[in-house]
PDB file of N, CA and C in Angstrom:
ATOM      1  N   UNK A   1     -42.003  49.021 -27.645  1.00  0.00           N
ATOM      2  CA  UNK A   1     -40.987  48.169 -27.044  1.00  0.00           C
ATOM      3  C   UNK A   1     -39.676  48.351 -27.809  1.00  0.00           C
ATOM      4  N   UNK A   2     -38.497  48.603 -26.903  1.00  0.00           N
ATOM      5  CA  UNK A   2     -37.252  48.169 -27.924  1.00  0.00           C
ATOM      6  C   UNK A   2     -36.615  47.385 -27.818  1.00  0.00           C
ATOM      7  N   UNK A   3     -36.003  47.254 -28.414  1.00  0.00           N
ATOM      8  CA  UNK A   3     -34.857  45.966 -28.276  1.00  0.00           C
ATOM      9  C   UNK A   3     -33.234  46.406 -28.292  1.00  0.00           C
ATOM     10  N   UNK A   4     -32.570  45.112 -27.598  1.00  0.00           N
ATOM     11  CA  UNK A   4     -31.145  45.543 -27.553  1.00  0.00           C
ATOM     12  C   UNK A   4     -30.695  44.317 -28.561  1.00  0.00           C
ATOM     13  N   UNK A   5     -28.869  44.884 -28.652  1.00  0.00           N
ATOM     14  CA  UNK A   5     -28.025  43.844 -29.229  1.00  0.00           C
ATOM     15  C   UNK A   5     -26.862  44.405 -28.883  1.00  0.00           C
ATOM     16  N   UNK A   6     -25.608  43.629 -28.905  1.00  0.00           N
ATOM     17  CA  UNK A   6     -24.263  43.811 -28.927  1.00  0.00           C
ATOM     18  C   UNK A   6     -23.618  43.628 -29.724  1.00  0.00           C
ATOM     19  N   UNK A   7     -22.503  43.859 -30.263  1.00  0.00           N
ATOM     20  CA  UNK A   7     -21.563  43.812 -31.387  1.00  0.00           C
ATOM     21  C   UNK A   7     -20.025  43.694 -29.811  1.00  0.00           C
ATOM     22  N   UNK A   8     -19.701  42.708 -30.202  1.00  0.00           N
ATOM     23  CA  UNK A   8     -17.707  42.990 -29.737  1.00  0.00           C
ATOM     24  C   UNK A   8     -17.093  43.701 -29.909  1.00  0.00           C
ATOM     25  N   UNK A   9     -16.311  44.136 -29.640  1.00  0.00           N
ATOM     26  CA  UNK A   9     -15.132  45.174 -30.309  1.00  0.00           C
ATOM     27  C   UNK A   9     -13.924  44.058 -29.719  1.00  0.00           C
ATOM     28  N   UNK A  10     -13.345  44.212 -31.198  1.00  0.00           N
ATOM     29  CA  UNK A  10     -11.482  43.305 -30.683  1.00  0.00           C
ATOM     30  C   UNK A  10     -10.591  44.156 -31.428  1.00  0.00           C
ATOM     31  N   UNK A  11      -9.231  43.842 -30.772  1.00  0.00           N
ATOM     32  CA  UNK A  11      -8.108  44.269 -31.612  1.00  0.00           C
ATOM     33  C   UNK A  11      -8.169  43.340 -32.797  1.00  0.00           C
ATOM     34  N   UNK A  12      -7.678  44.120 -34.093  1.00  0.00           N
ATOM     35  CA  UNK A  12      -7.255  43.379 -35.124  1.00  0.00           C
ATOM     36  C   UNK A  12      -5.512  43.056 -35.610  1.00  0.00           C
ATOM     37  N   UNK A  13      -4.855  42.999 -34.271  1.00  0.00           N
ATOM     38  CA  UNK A  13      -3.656  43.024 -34.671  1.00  0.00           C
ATOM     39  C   UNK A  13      -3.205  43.277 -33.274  1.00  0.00           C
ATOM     40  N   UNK A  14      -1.867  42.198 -32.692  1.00  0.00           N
ATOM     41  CA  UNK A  14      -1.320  41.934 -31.732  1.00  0.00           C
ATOM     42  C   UNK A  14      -0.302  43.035 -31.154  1.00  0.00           C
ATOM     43  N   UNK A  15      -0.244  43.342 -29.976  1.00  0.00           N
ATOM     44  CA  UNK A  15       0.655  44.285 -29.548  1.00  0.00           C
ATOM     45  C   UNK A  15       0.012  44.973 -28.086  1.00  0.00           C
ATOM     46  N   UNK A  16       0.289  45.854 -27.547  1.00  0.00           N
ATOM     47  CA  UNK A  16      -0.162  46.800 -26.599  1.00  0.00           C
ATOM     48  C   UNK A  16      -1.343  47.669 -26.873  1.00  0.00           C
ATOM     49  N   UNK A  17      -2.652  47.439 -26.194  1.00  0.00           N
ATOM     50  CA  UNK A  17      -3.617  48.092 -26.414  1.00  0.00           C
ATOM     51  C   UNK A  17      -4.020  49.570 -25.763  1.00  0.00           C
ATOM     52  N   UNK A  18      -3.727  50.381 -27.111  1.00  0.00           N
ATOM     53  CA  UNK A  18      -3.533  52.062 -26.647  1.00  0.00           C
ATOM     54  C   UNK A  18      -4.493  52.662 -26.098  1.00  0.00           C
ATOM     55  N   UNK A  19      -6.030  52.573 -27.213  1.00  0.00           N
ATOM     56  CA  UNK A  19      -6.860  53.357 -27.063  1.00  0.00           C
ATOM     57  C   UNK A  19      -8.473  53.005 -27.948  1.00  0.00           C
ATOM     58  N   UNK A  20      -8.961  53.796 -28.272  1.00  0.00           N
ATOM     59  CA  UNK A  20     -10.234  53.602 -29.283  1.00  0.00           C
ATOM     60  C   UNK A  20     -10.471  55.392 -29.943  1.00  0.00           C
ATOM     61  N   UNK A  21     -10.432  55.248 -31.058  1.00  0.00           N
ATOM     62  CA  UNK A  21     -10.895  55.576 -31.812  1.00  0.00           C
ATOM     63  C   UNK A  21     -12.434  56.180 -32.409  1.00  0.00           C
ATOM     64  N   UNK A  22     -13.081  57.492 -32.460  1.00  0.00           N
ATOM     65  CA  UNK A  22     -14.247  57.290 -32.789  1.00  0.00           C
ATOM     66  C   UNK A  22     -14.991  57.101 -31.849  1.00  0.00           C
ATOM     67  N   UNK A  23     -15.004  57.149 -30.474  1.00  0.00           N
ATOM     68  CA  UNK A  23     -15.995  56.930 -29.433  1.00  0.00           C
ATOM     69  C   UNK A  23     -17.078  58.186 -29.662  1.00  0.00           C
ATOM     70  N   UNK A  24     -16.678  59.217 -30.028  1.00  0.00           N
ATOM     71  CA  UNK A  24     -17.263  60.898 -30.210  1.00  0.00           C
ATOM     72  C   UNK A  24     -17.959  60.438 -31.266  1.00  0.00           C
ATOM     73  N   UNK A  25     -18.106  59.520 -32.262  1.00  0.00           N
ATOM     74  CA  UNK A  25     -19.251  59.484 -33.127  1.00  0.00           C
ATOM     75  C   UNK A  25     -20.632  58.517 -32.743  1.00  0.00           C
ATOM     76  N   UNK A  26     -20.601  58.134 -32.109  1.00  0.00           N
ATOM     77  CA  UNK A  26     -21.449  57.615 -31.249  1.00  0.00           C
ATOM     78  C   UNK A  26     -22.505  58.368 -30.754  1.00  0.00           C
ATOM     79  N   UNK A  27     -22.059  59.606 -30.320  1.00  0.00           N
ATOM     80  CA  UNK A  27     -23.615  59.975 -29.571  1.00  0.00           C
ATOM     81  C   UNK A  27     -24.780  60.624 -30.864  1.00  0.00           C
ATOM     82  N   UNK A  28     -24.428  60.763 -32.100  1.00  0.00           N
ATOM     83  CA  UNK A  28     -25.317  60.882 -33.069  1.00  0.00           C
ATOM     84  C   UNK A  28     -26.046  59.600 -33.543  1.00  0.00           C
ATOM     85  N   UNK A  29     -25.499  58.155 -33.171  1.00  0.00           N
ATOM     86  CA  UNK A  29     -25.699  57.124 -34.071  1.00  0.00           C
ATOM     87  C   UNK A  29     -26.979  56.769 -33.694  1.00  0.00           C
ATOM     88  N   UNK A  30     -27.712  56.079 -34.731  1.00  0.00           N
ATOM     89  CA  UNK A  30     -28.799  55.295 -34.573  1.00  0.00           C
ATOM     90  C   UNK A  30     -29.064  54.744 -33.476  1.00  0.00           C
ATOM     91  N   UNK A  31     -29.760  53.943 -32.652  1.00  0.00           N
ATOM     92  CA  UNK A  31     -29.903  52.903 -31.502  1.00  0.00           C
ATOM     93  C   UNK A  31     -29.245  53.568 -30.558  1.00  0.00           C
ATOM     94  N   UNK A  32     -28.522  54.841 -30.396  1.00  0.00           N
ATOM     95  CA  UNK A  32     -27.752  55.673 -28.834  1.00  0.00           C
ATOM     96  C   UNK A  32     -26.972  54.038 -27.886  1.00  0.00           C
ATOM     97  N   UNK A  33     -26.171  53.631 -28.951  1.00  0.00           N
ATOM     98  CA  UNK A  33     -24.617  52.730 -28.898  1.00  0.00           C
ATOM     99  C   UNK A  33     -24.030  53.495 -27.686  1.00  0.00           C
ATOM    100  N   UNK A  34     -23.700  52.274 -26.890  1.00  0.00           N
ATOM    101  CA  UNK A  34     -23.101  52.162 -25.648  1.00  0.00           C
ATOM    102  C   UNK A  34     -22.122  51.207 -25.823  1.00  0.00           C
ATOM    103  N   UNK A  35     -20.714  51.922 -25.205  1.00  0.00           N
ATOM    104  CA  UNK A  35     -19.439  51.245 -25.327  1.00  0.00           C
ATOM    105  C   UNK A  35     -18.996  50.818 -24.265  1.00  0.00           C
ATOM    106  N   UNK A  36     -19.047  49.685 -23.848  1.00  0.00           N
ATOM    107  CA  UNK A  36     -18.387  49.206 -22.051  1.00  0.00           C
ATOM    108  C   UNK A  36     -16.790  48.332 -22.839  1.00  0.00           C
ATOM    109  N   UNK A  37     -16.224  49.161 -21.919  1.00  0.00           N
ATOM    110  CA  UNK A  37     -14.714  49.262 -22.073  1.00  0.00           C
ATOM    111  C   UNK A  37     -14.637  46.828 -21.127  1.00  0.00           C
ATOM    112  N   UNK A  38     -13.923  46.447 -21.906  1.00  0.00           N
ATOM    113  CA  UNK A  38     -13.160  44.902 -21.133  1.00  0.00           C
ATOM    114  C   UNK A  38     -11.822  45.269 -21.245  1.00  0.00           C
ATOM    115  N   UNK A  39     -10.957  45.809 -21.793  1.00  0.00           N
ATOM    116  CA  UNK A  39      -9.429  45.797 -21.701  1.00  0.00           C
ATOM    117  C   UNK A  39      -8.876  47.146 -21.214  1.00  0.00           C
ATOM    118  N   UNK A  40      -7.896  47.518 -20.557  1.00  0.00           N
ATOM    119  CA  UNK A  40      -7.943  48.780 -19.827  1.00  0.00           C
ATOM    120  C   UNK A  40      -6.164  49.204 -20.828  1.00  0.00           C
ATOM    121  N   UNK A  41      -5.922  50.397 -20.449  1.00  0.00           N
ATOM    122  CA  UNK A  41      -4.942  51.239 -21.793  1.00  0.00           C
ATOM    123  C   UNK A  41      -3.556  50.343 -21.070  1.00  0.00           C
ATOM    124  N   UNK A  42      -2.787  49.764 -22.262  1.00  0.00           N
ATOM    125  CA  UNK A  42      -1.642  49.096 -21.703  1.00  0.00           C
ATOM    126  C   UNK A  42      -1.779  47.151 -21.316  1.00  0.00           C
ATOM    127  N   UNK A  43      -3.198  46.898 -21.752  1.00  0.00           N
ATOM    128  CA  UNK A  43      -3.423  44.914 -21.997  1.00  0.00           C
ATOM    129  C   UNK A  43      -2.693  44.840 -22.949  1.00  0.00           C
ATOM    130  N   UNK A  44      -1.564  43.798 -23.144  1.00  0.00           N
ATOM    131  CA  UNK A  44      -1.026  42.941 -23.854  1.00  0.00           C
ATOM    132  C   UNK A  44      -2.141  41.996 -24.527  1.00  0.00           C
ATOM    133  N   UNK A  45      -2.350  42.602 -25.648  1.00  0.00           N
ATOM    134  CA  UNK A  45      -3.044  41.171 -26.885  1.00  0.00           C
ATOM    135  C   UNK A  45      -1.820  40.818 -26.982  1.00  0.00           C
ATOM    136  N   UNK A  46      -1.661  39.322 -27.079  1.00  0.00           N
ATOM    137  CA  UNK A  46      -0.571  38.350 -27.518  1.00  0.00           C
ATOM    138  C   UNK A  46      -1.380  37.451 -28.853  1.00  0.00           C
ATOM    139  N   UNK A  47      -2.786  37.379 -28.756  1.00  0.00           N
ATOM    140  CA  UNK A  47      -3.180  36.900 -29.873  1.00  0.00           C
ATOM    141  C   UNK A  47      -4.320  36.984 -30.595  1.00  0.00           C
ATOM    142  N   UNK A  48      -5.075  37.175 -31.622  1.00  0.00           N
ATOM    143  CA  UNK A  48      -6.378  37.804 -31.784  1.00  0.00           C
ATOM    144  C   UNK A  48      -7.479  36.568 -32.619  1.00  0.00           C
ATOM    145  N   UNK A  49      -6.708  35.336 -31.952  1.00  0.00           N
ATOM    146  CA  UNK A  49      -7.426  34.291 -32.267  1.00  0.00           C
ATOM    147  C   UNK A  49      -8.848  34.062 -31.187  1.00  0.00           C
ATOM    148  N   UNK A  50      -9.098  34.717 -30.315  1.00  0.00           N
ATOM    149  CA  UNK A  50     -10.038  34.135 -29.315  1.00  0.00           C
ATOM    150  C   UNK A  50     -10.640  35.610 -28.457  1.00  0.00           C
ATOM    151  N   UNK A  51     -11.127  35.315 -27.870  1.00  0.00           N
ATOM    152  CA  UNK A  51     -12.433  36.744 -26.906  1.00  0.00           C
ATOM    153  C   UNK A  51     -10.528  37.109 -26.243  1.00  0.00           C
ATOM    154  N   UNK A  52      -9.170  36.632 -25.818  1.00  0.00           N
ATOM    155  CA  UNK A  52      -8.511  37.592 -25.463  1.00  0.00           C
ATOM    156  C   UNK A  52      -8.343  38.815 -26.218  1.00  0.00           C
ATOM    157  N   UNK A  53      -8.528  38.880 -27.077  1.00  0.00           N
ATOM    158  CA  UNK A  53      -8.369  40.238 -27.805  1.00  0.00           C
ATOM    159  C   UNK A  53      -9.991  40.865 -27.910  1.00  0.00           C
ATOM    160  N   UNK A  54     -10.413  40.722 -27.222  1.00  0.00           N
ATOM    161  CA  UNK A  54     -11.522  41.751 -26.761  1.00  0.00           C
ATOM    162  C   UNK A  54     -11.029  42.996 -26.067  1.00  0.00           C
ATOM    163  N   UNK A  55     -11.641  44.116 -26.795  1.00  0.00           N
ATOM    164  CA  UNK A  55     -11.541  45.381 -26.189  1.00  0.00           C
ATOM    165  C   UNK A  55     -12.291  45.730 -25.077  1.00  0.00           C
ATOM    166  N   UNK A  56     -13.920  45.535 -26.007  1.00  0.00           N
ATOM    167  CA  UNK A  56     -15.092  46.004 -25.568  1.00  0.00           C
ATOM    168  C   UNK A  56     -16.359  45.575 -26.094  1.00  0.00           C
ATOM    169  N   UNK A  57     -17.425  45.947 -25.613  1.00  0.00           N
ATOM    170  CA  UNK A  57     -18.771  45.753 -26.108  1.00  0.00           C
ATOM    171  C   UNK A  57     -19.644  46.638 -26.549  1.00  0.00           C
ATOM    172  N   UNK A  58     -19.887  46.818 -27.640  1.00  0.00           N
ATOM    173  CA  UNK A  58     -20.876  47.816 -28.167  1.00  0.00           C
ATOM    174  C   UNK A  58     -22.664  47.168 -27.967  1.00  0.00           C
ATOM    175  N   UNK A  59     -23.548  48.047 -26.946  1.00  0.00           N
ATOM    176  CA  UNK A  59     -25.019  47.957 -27.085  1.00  0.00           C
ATOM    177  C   UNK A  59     -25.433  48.942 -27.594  1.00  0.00           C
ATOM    178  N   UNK A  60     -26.376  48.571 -28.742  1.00  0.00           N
ATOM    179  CA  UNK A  60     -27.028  49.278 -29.241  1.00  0.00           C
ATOM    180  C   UNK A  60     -28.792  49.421 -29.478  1.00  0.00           C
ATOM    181  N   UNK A  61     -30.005  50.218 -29.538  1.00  0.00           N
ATOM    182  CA  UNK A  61     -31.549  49.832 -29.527  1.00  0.00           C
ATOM    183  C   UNK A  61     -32.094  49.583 -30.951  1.00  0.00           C
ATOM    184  N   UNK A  62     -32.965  49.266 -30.913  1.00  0.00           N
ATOM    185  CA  UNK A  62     -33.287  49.280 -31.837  1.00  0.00           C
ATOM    186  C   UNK A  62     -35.044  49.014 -31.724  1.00  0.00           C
ATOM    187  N   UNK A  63     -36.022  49.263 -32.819  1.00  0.00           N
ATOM    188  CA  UNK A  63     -37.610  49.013 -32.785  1.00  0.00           C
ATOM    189  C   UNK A  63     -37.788  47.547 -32.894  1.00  0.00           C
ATOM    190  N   UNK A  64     -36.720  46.575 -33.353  1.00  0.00           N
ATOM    191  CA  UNK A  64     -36.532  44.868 -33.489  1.00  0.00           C
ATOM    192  C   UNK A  64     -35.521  44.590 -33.078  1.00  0.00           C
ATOM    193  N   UNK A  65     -35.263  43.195 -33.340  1.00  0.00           N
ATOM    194  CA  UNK A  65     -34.120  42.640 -32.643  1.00  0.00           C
ATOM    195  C   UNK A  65     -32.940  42.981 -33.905  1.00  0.00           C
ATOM    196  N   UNK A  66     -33.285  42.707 -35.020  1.00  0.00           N
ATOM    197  CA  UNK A  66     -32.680  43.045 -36.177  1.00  0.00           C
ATOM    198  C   UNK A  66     -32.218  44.434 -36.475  1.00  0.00           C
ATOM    199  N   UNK A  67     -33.406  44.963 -36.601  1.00  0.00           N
ATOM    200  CA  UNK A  67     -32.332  46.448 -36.612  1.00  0.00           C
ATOM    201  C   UNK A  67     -31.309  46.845 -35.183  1.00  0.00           C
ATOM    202  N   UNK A  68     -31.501  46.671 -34.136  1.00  0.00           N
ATOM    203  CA  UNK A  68     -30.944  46.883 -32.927  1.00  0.00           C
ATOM    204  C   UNK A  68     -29.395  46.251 -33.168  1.00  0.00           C
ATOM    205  N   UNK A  69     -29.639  44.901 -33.979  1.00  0.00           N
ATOM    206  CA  UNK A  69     -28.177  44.384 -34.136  1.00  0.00           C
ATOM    207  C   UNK A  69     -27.913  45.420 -35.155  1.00  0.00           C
ATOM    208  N   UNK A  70     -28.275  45.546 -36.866  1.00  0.00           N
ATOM    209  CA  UNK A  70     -27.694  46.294 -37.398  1.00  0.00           C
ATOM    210  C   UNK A  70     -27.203  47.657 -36.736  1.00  0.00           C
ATOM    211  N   UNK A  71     -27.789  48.507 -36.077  1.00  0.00           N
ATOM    212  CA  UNK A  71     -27.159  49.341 -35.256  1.00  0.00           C
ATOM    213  C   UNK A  71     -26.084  49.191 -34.485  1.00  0.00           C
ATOM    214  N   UNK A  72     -25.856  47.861 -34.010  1.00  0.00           N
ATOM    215  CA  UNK A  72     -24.653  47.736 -33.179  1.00  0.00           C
ATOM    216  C   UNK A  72     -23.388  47.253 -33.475  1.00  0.00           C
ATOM    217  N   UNK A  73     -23.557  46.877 -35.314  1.00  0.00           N
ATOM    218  CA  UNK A  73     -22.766  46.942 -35.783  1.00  0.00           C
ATOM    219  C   UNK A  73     -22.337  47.823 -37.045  1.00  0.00           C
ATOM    220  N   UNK A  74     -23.222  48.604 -37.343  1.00  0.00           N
ATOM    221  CA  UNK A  74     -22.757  50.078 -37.971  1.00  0.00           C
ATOM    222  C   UNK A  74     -21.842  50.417 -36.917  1.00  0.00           C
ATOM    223  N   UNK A  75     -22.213  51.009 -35.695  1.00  0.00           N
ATOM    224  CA  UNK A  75     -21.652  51.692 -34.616  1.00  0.00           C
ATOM    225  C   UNK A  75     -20.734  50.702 -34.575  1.00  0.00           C
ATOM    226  N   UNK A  76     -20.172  49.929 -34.671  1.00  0.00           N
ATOM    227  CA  UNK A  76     -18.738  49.221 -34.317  1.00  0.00           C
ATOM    228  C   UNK A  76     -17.971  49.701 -35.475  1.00  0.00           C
ATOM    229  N   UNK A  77     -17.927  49.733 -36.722  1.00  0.00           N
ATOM    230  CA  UNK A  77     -17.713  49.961 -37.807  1.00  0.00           C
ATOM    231  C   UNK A  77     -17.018  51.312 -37.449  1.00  0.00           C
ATOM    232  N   UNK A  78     -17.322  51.922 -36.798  1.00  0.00           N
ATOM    233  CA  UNK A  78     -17.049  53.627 -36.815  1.00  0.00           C
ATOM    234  C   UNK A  78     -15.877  53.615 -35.634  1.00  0.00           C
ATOM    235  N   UNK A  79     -15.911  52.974 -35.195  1.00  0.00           N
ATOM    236  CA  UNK A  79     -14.671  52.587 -33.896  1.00  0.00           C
ATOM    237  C   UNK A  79     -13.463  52.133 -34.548  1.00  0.00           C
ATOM    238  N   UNK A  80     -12.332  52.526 -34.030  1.00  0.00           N
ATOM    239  CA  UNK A  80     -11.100  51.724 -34.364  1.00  0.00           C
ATOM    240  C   UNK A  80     -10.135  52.034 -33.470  1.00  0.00           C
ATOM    241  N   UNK A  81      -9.542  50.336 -33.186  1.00  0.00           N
ATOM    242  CA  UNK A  81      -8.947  50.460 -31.793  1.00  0.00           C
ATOM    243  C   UNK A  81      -7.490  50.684 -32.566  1.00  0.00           C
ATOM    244  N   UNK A  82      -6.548  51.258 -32.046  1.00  0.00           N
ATOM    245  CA  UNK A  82      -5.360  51.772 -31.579  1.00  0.00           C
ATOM    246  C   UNK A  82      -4.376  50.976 -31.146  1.00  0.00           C
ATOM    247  N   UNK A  83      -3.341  50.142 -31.684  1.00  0.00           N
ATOM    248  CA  UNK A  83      -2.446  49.344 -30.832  1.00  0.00           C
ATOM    249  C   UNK A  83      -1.301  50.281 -31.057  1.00  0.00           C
ATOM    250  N   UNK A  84      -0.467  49.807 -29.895  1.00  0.00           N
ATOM    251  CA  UNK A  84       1.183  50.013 -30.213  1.00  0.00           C
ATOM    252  C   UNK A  84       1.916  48.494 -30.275  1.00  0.00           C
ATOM    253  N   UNK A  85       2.894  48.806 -31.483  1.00  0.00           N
ATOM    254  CA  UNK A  85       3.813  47.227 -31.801  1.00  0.00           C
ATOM    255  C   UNK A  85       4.426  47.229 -29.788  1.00  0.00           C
ATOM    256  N   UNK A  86       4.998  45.613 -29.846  1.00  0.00           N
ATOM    257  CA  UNK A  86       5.458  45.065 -28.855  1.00  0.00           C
ATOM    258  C   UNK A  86       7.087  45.101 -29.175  1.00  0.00           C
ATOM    259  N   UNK A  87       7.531  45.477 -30.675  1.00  0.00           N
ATOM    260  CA  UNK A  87       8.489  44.810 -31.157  1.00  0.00           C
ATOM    261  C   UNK A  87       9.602  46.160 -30.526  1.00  0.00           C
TER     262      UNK A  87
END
């Protein structure tokens, strides 16, 4: 049996959301991490206090529920989203 989990992906910093980072390291990772895109190239984060600054969702497997999460957040770890300033 396996198990799943998710990890979030958010911006860490306000502005125009470019891109992601690191999606190409993914298909080696542990648990075979799946990235479903929530913000499309060009969302205005205005603030990264709340789920609006959600990018995306990382699923990842795992043989438990525990490792499946640790997998899905290694694999977030390896991602990095891309802003452009607003200013």
């Amino acid at each position: 049996m396996r198990f799943s989990a998710y990890a979030y992906v958010y911006a860490d910093q306000s502005g125009t959301f470019s891109h992601i980072e690191g999606l190409d390291r993914l298909a080696n990772h542990p648990g075979s991490p799946v990235f479903y895109p929530t913000a499309v190239k060009g969302k205005l984060i205005d603030t990264i206090d709340d789920q609006r600054a959600s990018i995306g969702i990382l699923l990842a497997e795992g043989d438990s529920s525990e490792i499946a999460l640790l997998n899905a957040y290694a694999a977030r770890n390896k991602l990095r989203v891309i802003m452009k300033n607003t200013d």
